[in-house]
Each structure stands twice: as structure tokens, then as C-alpha cells.
C-alpha atoms as a PDB file:
ATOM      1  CA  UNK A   1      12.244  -1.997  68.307  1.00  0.00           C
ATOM      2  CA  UNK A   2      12.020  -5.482  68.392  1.00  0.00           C
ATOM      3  CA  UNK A   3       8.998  -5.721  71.232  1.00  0.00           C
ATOM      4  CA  UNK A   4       7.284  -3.049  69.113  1.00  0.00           C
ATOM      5  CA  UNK A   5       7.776  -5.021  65.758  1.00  0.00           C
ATOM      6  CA  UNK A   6       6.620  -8.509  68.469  1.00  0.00           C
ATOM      7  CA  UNK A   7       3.911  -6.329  69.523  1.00  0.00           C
ATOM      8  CA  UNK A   8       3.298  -6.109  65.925  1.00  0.00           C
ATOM      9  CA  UNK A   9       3.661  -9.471  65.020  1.00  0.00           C
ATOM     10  CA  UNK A  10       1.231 -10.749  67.761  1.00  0.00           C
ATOM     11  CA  UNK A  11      -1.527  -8.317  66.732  1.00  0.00           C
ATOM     12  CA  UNK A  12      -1.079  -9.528  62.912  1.00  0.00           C
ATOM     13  CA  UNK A  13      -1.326 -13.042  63.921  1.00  0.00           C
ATOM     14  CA  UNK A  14      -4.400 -12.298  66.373  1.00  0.00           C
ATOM     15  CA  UNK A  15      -6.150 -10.532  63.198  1.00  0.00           C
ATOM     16  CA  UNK A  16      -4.763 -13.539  60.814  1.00  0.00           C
ATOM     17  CA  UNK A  17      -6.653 -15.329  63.270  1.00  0.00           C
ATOM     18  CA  UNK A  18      -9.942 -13.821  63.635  1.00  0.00           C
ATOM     19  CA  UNK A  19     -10.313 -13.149  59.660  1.00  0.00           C
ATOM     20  CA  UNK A  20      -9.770 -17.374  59.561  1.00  0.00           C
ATOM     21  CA  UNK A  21     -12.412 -18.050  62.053  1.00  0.00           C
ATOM     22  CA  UNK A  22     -14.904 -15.049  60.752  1.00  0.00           C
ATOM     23  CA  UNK A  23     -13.806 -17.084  56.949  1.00  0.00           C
ATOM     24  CA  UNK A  24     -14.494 -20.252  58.877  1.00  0.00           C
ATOM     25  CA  UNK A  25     -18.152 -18.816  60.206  1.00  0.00           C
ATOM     26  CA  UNK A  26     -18.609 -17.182  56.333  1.00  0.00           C
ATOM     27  CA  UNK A  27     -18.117 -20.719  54.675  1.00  0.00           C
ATOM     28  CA  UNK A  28     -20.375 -23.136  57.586  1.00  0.00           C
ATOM     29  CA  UNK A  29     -23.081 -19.899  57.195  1.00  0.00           C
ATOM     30  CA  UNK A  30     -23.269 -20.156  52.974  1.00  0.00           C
ATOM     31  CA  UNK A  31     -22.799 -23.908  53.539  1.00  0.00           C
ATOM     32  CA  UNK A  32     -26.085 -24.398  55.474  1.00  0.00           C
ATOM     33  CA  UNK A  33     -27.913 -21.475  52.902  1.00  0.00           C
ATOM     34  CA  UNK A  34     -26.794 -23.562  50.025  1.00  0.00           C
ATOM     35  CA  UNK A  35     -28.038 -26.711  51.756  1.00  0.00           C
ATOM     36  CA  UNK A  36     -31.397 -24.910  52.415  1.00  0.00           C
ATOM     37  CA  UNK A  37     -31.740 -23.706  48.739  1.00  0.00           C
ATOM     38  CA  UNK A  38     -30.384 -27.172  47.271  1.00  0.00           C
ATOM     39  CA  UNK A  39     -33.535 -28.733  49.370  1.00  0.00           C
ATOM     40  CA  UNK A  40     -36.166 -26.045  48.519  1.00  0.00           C
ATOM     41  CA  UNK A  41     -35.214 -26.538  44.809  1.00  0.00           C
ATOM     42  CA  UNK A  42     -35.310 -30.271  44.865  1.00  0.00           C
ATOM     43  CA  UNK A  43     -38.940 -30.444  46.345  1.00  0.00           C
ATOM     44  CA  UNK A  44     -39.980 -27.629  43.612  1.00  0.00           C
ATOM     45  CA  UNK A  45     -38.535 -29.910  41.087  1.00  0.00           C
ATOM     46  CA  UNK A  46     -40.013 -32.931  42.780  1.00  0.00           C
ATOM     47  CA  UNK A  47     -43.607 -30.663  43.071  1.00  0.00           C
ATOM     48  CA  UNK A  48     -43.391 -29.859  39.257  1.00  0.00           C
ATOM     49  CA  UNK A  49     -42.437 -33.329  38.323  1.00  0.00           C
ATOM     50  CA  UNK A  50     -45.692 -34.624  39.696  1.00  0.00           C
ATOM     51  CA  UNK A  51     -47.467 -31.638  38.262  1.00  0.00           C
ATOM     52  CA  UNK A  52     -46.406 -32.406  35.127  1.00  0.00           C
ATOM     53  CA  UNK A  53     -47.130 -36.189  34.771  1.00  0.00           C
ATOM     54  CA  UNK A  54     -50.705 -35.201  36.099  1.00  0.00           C
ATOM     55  CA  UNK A  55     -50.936 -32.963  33.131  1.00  0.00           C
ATOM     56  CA  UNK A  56     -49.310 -35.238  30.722  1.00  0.00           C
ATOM     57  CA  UNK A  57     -51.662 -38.282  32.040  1.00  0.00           C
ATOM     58  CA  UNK A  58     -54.712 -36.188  31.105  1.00  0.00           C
ATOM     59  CA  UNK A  59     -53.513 -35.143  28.318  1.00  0.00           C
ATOM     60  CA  UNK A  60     -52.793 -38.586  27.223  1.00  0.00           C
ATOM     61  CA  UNK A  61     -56.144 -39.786  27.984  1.00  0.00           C
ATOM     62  CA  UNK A  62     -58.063 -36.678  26.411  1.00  0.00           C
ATOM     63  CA  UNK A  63     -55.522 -37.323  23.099  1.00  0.00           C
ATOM     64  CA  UNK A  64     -56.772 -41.185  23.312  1.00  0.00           C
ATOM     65  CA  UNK A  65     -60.637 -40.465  23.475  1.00  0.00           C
ATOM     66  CA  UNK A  66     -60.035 -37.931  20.538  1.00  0.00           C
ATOM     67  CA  UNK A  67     -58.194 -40.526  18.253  1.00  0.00           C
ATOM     68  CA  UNK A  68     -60.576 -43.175  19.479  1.00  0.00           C
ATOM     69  CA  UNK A  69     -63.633 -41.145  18.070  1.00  0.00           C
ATOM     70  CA  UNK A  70     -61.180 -40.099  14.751  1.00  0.00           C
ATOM     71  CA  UNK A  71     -60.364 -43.030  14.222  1.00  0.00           C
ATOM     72  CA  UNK A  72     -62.490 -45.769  14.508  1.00  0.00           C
ATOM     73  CA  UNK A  73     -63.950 -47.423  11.142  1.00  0.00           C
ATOM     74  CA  UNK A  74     -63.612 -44.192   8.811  1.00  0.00           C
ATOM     75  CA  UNK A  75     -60.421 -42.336   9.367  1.00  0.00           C
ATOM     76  CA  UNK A  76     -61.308 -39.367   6.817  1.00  0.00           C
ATOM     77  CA  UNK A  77     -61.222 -36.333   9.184  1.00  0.00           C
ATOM     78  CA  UNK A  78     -57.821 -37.462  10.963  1.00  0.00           C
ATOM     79  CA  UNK A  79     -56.332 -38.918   7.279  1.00  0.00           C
ATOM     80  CA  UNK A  80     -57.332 -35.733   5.715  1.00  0.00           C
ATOM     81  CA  UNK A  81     -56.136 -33.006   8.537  1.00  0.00           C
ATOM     82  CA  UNK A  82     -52.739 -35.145   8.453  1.00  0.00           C
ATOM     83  CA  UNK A  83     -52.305 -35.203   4.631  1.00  0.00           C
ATOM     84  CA  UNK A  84     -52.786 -30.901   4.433  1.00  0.00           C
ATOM     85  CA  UNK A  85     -50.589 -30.429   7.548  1.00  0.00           C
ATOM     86  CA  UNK A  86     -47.795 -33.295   6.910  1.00  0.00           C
ATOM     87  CA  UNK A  87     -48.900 -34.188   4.035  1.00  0.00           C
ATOM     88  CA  UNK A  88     -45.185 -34.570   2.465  1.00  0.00           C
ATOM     89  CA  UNK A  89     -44.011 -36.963   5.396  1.00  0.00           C
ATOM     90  CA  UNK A  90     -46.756 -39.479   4.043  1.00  0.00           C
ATOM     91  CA  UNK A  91     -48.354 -39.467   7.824  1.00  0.00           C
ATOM     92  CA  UNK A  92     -51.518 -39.390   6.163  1.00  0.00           C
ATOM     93  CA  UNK A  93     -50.580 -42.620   4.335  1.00  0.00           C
ATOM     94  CA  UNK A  94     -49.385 -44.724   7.350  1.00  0.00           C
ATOM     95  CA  UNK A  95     -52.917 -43.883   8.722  1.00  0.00           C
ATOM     96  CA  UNK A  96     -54.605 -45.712   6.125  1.00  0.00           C
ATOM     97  CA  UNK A  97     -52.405 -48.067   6.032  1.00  0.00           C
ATOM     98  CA  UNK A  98     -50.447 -47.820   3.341  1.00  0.00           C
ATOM     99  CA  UNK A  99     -47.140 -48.108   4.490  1.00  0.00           C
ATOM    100  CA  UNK A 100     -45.496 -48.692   1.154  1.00  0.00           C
ATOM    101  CA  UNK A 101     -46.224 -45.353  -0.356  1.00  0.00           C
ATOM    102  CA  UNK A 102     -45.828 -43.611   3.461  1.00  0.00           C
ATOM    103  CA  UNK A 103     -42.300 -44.719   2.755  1.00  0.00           C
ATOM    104  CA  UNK A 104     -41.910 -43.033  -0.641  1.00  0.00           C
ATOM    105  CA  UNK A 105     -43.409 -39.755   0.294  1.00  0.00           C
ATOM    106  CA  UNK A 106     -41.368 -39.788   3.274  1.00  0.00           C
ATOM    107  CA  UNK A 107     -37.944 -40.788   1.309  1.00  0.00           C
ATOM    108  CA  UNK A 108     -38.897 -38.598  -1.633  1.00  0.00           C
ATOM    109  CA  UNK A 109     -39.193 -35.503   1.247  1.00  0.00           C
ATOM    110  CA  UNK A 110     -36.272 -36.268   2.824  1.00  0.00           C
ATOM    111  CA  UNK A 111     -33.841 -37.872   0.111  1.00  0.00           C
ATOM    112  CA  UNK A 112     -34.541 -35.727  -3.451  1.00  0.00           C
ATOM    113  CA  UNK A 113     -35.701 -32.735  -1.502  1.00  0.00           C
ATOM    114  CA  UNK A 114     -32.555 -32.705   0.256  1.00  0.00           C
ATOM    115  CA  UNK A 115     -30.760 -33.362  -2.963  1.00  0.00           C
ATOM    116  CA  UNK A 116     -32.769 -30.655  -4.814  1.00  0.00           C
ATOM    117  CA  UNK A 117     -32.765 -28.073  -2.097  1.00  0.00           C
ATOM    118  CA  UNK A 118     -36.308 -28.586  -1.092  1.00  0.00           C
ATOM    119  CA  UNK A 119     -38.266 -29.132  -5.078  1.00  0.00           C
ATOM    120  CA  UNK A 120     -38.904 -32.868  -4.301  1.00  0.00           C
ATOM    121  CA  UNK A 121     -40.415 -31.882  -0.353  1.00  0.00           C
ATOM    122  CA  UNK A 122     -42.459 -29.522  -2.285  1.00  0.00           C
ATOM    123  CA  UNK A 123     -44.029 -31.780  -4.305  1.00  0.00           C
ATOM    124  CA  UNK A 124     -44.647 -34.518  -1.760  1.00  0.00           C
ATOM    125  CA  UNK A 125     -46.381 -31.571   0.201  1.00  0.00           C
ATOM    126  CA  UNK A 126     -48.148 -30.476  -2.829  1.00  0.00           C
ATOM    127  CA  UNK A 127     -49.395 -34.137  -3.513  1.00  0.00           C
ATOM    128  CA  UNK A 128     -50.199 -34.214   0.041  1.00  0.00           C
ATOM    129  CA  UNK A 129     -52.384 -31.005   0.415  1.00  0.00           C
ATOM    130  CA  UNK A 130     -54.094 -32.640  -3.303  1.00  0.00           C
ATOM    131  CA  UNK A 131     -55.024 -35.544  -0.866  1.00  0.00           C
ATOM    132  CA  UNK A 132     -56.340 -34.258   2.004  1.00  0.00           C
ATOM    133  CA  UNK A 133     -58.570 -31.338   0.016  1.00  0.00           C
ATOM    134  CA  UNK A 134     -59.778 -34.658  -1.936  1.00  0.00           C
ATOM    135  CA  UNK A 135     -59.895 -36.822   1.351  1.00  0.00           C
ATOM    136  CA  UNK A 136     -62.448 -34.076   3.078  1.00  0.00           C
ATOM    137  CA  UNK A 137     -64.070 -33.345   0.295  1.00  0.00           C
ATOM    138  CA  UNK A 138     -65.459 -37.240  -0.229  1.00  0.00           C
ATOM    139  CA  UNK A 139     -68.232 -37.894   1.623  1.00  0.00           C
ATOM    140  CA  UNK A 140     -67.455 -40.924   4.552  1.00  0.00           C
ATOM    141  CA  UNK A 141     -69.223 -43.733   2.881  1.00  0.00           C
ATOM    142  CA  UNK A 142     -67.239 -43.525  -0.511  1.00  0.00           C
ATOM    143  CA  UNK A 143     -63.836 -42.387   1.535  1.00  0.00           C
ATOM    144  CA  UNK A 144     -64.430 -45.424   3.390  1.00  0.00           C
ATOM    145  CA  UNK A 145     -65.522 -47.561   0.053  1.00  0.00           C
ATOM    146  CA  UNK A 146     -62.273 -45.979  -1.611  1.00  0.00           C
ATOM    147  CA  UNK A 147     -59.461 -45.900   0.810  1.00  0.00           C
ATOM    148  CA  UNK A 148     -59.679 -48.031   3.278  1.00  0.00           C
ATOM    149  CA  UNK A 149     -62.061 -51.183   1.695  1.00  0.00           C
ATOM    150  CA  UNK A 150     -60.934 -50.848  -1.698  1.00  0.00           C
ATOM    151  CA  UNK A 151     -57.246 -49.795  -0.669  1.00  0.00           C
ATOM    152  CA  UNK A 152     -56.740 -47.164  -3.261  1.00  0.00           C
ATOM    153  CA  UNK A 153     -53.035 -45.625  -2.639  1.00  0.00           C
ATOM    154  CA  UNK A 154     -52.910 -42.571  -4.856  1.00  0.00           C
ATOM    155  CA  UNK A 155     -55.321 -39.583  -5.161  1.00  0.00           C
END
């Protein structure tokens, strides 16, 4: 019995054996796959990367040439479009220049509309739609006369 159970020893230890190496062949085989898809992902990334700052680059310029035609001498379309869409953040203010009363409407928004669970961010948005319908609706010689020569803050 004891050359059958040696018999049976050996042939565990043979099998022990193999499953190691066939483990060993497993591990270097997912190894090299997870090298090949670690290397195939970083040149997508890398490929997308470049892609993107391309995109971002034109995008950049296009933005530029649109601002630079918005805002040259008479900023009433850009001042205007900013005060109905952020009009409580004072954007529209900081535009023209008036950095002073950009800073209430934006404290006013944040601060008391925090405090009052959104009343005083509705008002700065209220006062800032008032602007920009009144901003758009002046023609671009008395905007300009108005709000940015003679530096009129409020409505």
C-alpha cells in the first residue's frame, strides 16, 4: 500500500506541477495582454489629447474673433446678452467696467440670497434681466454715450 499511496504521491506532485507551470504560462500570457492593452490605451489617450487641444485651440481663437468684434468700442450686445443670462452675478457689470457694483450684485446673489433662501439672487437676477432688456433696447450711440462715456452704474 505504500508504493500505491507513492505512486499516488508522485502523480499529485507531477499534476501540482503542471497546474504551476500552466498558472505560470496563464500569468506571463495576461501579463503581455495587459501590456498590449495598457499601450493601445495610452496612445488613444495620447491621440485624444492632441485631438482635443486642436479643438480647444480653435475654439479659443473663434471665441477671441467673436469677443474682438463684441467688444470693441460699444459693448451693448455682449453687456446686454450677459446681464439677461447672468445678470444676478453682475458679469454684465464687470464688462463695463464697473467693478464696484459687479461686486454688490455678485455678494448680494451669493451672501443675502443664501441667507434668504434664494429672495436676494432673485432680485439681483431681476435687476439684471431690467438691464439687459434696457441695454438692447438703447440704440449704440446713446448705450455708448450712457454707459461706458458717461459711466452710468444703475439702470
Amino acid at each position: 500500500m505504500s508504493d500505491e499511496n507513492k505512486d499516488f504521491g508522485d502523480k499529485a506532485e507531477d499534476a501540482f506541477d503542471a497546474a504551476k507551470d500552466k498558472a505560470s504560462e496563464f500569468g506571463e500570457k495576461a501579463k503581455d495582454a495587459t501590456k498590449e492593452f495598457a499601450d493601445d490605451a495610452k496612445e488613444a489617450a495620447s491621440d485624444f489629447a492632441d485631438e482635443a487641444k486642436k479643438t480647444a485651440n480653435e475654439f479659443t481663437e473663434n471665441a477671441k474673433e467673436a469677443f474682438d468684434e463684441l467688444g470693441g468700442e460699444n459693448k451693448k450686445l455682449m453687456a446686454g446678452i450677459l446681464a439677461i443670462v447672468l445678470g444676478s452675478l453682475g458679469i454684465h457689470k464687470f464688462i463695463l467696467g464697473y467693478q464696484k457694483e459687479g461686486i454688490i450684485m455678485l455678494v448680494v446673489t451669493l451672501v443675502l440670497g443664501g441667507l434668504t433662501c434664494g429672495a436676494g439672487a432673485s432680485l439681483m437676477g431681476l435687476i439684471g434681466l431690467i438691464e439687459g432688456i434696457i441695454y438692447l433696447t438703447k440704440s449704440d450711440a446713446e448705450f455708448y454715450n450712457t454707459y461706458q462715456v458717461g459711466q452710468k452704474p444703475w439702470f
